[in-house]
N, C-alpha and C. Protein backbone atom coordinates (compact mmCIF):
# COMPACT_ATOMS: atom_id res chain seq x y z
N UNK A 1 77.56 117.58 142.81
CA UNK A 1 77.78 117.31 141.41
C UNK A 1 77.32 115.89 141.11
N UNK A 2 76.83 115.59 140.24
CA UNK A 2 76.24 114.20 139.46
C UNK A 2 76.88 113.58 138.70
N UNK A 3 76.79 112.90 138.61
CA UNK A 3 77.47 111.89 137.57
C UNK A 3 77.48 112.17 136.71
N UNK A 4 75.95 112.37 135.80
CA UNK A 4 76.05 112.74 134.63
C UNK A 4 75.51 114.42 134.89
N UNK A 5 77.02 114.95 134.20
CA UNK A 5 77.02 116.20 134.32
C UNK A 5 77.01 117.17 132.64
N UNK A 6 75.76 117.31 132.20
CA UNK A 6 75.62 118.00 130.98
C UNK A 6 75.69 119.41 131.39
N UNK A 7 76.92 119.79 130.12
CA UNK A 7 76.67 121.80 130.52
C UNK A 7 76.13 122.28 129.09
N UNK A 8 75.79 123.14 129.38
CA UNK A 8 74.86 124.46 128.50
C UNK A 8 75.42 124.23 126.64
N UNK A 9 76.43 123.85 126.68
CA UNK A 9 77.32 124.01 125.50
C UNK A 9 76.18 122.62 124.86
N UNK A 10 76.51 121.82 125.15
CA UNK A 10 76.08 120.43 124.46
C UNK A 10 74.44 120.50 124.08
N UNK A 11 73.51 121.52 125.34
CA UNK A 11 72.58 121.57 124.86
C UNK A 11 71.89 122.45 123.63
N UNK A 12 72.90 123.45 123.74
CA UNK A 12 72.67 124.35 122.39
C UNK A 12 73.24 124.10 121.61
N UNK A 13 74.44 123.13 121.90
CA UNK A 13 75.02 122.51 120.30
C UNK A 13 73.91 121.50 119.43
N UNK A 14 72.76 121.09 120.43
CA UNK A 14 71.85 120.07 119.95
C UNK A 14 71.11 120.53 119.57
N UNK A 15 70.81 121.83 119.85
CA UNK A 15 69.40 122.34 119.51
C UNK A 15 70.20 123.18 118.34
N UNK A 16 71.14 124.22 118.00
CA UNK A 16 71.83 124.37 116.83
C UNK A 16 72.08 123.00 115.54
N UNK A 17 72.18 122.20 115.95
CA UNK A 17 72.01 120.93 114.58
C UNK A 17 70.71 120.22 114.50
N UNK A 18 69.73 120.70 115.13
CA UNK A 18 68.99 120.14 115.39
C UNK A 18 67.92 121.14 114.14
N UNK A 19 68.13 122.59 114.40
CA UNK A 19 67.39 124.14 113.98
C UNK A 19 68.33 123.53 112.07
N UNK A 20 69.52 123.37 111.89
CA UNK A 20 70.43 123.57 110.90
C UNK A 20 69.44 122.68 109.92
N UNK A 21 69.89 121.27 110.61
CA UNK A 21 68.69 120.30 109.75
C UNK A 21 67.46 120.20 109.25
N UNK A 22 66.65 121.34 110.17
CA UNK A 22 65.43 121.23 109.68
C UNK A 22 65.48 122.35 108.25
N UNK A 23 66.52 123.41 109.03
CA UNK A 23 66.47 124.11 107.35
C UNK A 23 66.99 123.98 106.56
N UNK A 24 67.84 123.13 106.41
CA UNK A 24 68.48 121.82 105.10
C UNK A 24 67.42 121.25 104.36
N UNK A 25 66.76 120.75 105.13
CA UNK A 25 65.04 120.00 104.97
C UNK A 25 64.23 120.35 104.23
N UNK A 26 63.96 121.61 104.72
CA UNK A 26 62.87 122.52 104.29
C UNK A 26 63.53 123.14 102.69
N UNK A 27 65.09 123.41 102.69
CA UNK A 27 65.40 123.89 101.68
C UNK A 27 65.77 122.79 100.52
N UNK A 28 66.29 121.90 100.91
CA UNK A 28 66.42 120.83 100.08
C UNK A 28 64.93 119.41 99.50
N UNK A 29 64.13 119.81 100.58
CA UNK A 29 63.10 118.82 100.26
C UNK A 29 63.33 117.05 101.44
N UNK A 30 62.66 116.27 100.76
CA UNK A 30 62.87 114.96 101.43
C UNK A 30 64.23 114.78 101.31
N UNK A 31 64.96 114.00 102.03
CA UNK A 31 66.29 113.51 102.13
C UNK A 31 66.30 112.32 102.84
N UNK A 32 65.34 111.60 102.76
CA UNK A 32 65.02 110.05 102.93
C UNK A 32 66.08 109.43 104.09
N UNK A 33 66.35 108.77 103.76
CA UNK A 33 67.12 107.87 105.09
C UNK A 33 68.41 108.78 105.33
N UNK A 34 68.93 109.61 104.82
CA UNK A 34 70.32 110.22 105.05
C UNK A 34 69.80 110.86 105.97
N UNK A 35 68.38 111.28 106.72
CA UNK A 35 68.50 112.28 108.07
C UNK A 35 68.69 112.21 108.91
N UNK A 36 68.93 110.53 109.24
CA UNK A 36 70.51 110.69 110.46
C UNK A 36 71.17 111.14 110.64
N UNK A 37 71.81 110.88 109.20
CA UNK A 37 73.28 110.84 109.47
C UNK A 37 73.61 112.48 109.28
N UNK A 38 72.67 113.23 108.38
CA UNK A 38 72.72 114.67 108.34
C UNK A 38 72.69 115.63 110.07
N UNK A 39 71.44 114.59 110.65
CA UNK A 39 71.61 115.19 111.80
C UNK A 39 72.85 115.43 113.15
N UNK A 40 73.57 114.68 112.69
CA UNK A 40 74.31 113.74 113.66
C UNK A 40 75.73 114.46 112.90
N UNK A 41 75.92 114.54 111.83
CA UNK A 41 76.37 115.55 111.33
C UNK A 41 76.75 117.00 111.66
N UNK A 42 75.46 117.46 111.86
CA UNK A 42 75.32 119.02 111.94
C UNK A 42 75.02 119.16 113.59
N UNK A 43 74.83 117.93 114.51
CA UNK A 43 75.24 118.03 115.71
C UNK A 43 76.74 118.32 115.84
N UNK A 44 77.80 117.22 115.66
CA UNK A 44 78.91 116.97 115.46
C UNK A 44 79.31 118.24 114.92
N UNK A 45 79.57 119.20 114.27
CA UNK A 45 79.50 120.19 113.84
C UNK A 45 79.35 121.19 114.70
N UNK A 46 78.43 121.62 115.59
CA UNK A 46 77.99 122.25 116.35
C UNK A 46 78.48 122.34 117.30
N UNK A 47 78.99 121.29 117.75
CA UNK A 47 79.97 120.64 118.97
C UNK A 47 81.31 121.20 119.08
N UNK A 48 81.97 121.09 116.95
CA UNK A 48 83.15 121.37 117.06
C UNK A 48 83.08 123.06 117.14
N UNK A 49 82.36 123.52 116.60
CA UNK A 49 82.43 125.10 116.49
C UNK A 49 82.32 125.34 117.87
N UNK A 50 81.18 125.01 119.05
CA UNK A 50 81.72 125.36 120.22
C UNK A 50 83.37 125.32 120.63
N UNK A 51 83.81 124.26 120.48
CA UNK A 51 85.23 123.46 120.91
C UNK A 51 86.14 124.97 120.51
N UNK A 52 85.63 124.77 119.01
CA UNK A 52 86.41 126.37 118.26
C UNK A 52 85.91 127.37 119.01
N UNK A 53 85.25 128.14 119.03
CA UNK A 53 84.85 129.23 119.70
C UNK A 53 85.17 129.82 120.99
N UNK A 54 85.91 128.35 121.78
CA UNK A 54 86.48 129.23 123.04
C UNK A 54 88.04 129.67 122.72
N UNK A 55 88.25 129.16 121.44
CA UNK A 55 90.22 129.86 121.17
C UNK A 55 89.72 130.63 120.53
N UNK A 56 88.84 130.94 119.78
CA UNK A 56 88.90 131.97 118.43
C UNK A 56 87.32 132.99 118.91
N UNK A 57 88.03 134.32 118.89
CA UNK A 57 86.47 135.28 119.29
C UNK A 57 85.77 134.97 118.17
N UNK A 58 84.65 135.12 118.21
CA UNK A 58 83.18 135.08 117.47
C UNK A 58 82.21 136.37 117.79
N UNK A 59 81.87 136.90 116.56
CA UNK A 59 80.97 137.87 117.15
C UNK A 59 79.51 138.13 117.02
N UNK A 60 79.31 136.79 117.07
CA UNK A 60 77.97 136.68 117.32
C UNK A 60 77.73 134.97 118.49
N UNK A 61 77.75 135.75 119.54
CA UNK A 61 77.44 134.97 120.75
C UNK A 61 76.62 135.03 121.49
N UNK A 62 75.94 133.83 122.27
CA UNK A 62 74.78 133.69 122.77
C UNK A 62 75.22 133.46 124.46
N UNK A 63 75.67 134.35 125.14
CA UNK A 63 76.26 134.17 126.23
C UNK A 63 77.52 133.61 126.19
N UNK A 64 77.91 132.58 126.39
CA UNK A 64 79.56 131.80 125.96
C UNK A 64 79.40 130.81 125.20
N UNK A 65 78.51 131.07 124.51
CA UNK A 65 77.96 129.95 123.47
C UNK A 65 78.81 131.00 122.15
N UNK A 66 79.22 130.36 121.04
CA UNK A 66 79.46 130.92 119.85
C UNK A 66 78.96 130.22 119.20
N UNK A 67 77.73 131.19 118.77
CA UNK A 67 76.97 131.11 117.31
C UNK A 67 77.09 130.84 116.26
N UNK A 68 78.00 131.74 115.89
CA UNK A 68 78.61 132.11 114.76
C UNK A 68 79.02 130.84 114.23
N UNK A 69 79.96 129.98 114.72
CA UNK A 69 80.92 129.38 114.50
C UNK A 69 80.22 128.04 114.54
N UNK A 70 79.40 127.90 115.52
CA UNK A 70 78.82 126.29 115.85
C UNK A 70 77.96 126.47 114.11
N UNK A 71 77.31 127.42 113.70
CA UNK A 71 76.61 127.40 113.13
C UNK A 71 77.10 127.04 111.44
N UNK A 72 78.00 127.61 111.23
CA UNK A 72 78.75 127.26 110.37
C UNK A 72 79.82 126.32 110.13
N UNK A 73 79.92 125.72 111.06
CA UNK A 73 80.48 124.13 111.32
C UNK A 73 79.20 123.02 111.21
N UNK A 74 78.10 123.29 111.64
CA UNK A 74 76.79 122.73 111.49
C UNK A 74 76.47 122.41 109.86
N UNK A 75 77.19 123.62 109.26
CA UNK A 75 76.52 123.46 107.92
C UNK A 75 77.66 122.71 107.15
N UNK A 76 78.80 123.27 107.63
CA UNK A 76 80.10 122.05 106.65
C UNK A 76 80.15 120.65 107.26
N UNK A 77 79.43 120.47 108.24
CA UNK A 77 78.98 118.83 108.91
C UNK A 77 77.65 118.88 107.74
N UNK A 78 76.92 119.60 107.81
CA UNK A 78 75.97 118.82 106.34
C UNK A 78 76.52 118.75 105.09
N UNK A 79 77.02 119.74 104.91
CA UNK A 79 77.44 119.69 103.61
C UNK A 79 79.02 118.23 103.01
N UNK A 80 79.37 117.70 103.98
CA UNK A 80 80.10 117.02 104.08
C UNK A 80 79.73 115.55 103.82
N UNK A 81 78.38 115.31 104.48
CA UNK A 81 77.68 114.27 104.17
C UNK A 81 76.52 114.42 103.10
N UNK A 82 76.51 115.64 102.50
CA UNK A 82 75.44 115.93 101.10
C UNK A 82 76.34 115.29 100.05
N UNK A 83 77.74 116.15 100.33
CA UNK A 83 78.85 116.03 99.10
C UNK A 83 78.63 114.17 98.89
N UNK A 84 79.16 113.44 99.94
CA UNK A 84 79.49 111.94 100.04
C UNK A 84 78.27 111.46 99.67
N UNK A 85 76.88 111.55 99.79
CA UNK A 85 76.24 111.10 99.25
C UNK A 85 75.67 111.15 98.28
N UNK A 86 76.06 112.06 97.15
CA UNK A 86 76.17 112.37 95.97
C UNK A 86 77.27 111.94 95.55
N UNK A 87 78.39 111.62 95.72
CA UNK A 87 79.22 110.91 95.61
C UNK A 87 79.71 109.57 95.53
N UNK A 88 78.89 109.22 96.34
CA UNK A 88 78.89 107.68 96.83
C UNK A 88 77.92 106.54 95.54
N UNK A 89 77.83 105.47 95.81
CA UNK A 89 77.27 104.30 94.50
C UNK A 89 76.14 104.68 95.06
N UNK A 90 74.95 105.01 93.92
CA UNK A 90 73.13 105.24 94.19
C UNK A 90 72.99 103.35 94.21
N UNK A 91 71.75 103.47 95.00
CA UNK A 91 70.85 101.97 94.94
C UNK A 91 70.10 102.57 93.74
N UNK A 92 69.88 101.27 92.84
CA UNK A 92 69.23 101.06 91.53
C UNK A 92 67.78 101.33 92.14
N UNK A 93 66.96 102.10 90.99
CA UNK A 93 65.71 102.15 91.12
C UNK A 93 65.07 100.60 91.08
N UNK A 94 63.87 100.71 91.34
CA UNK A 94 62.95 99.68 91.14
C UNK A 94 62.53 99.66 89.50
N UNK A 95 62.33 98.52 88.99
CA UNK A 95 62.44 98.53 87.66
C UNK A 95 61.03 98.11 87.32
């Protein structure tokens, strides 16, 4: 065993917020500097729906991965930081 020991979960939680964001992207258009934090987001997200998915069945699973759930935690991690930044004080245009 290694030190640094990554399992299967973390990598499809990355590549699930990773897939979420781009079709946020594609559906929403540019989203300028917020695609950090969107990404990082809908990682975080992805992460927790795994976390969820081993107490709660899901029925759409990718081996012991839950789909279902990462995937739709992916999207209330974007939508969480869409809401706040529509929310939040805009920087003034250039005049």
């Amino acid at each position: 065993m290694s030190i640094l020991d990554i399992g299967p979960g973390v990598i499809l939680s990355l590549v699930v917020g990773v897939f979420h964001t781009a079709l946020y992207v594609l559906i929403r258009g540019a989203i300028g500097v917020r695609l950090p934090l969107v990404l990082a987001a809908a990682i975080l997200g992805a992460l927790a729906g795994e976390a969820l998915g081993a107490r709660i069945p899901d029925p759409v699973r990718m081996g012991d991965y839950p789909l279902l759930l990462a995937s739709l935690l992916a999207w209330a991690g974007i939508l969480v930081v869409a809401v706040t930044s529509t929310l939040g004080p805009s920087r003034p245009g250039p005049s």
